[in-house]
Protein backbone atom coordinates (compact mmCIF):
# COMPACT_ATOMS: atom_id res chain seq x y z
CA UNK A 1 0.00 0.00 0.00
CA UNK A 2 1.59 3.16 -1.10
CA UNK A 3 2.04 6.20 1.55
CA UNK A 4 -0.68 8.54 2.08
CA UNK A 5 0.74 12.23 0.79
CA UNK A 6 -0.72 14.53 3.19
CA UNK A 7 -2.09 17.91 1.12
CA UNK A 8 -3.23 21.41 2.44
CA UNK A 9 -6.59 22.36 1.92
CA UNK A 10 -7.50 23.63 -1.15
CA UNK A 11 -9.64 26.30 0.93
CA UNK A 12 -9.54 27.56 4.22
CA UNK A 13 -11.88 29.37 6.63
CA UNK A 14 -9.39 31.38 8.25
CA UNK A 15 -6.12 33.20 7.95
CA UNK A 16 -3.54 31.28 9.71
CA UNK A 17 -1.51 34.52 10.03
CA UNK A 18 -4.33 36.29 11.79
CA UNK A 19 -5.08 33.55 14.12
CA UNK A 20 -1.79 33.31 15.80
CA UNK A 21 -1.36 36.54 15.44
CA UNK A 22 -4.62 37.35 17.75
CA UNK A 23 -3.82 34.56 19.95
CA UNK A 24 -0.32 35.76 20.75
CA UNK A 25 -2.14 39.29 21.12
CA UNK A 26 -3.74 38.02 23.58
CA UNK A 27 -1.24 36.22 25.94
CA UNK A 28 -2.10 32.54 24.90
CA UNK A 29 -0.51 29.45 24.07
CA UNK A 30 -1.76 27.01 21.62
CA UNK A 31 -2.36 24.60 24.65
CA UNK A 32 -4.39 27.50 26.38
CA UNK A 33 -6.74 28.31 23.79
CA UNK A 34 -7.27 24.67 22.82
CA UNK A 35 -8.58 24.06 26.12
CA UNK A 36 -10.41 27.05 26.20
CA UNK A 37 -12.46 26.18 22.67
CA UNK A 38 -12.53 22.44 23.23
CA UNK A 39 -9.77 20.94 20.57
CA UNK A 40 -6.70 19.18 20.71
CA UNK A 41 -3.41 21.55 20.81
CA UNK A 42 -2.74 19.37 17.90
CA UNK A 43 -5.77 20.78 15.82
CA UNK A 44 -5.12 24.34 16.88
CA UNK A 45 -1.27 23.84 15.66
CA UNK A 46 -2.95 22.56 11.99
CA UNK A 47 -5.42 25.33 12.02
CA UNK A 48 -2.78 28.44 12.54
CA UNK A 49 -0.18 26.87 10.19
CA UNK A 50 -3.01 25.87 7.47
CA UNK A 51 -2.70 22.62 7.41
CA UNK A 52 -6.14 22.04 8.64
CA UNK A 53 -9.27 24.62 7.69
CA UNK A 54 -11.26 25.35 10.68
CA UNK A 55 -15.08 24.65 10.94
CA UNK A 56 -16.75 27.70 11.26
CA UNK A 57 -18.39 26.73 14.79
CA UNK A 58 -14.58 26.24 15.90
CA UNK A 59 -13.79 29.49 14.36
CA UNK A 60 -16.46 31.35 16.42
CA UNK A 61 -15.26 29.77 19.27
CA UNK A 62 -11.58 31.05 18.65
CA UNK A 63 -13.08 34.63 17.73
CA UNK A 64 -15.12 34.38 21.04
CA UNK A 65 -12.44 32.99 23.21
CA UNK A 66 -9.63 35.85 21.63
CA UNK A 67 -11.97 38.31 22.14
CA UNK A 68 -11.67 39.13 18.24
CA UNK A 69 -13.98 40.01 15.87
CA UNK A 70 -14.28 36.94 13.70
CA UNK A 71 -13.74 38.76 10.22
CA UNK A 72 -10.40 39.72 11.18
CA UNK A 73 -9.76 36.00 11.72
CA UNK A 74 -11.59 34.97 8.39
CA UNK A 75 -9.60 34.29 4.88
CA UNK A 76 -10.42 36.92 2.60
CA UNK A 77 -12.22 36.13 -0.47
CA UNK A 78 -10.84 37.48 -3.68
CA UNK A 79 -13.64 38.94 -6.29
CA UNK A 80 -13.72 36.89 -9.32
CA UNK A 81 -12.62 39.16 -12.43
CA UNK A 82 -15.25 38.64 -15.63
């Protein structure tokens, strides 16, 4: 059986960037906010480094646990050009 290649997402929910960012913001580790939302540090390391798209429940979760408005933590869609 050949080895599974792992892939990124073709689309995420969020911006890793601005997820770590707003968790470092505000004083957390992974570990600390994982607890806080109800995931494994695990997922919350896959979520801020985009290997892993967050569910949008988990997402409101992180925005309500950072304190953070959740479009600042949201990937921003690009307008398609006709």
């Amino acid at each position: 059986m050949p080895a599974r290649r792992r892939t990124r997402p073709s689309r995420l929910h969020q911006e890793p960037e601005a997820v770590t960012w707003a968790r470092e913001k505000a004083g957390l580790t992974k570990r600390a906010l994982a607890d806080m939302i109800g995931i494994s540090e695990q997922l919350m390391g896959e979520i801020e480094s985009g290997w892993r798209s967050a569910t949008p429940a988990n997402l409101i979760k992180i925005a309500t646990a950072l304190n953070c408005p959740i479009v600042v933590l949201e990937r921003k869609r690009t307008a398609a050009v006709d």
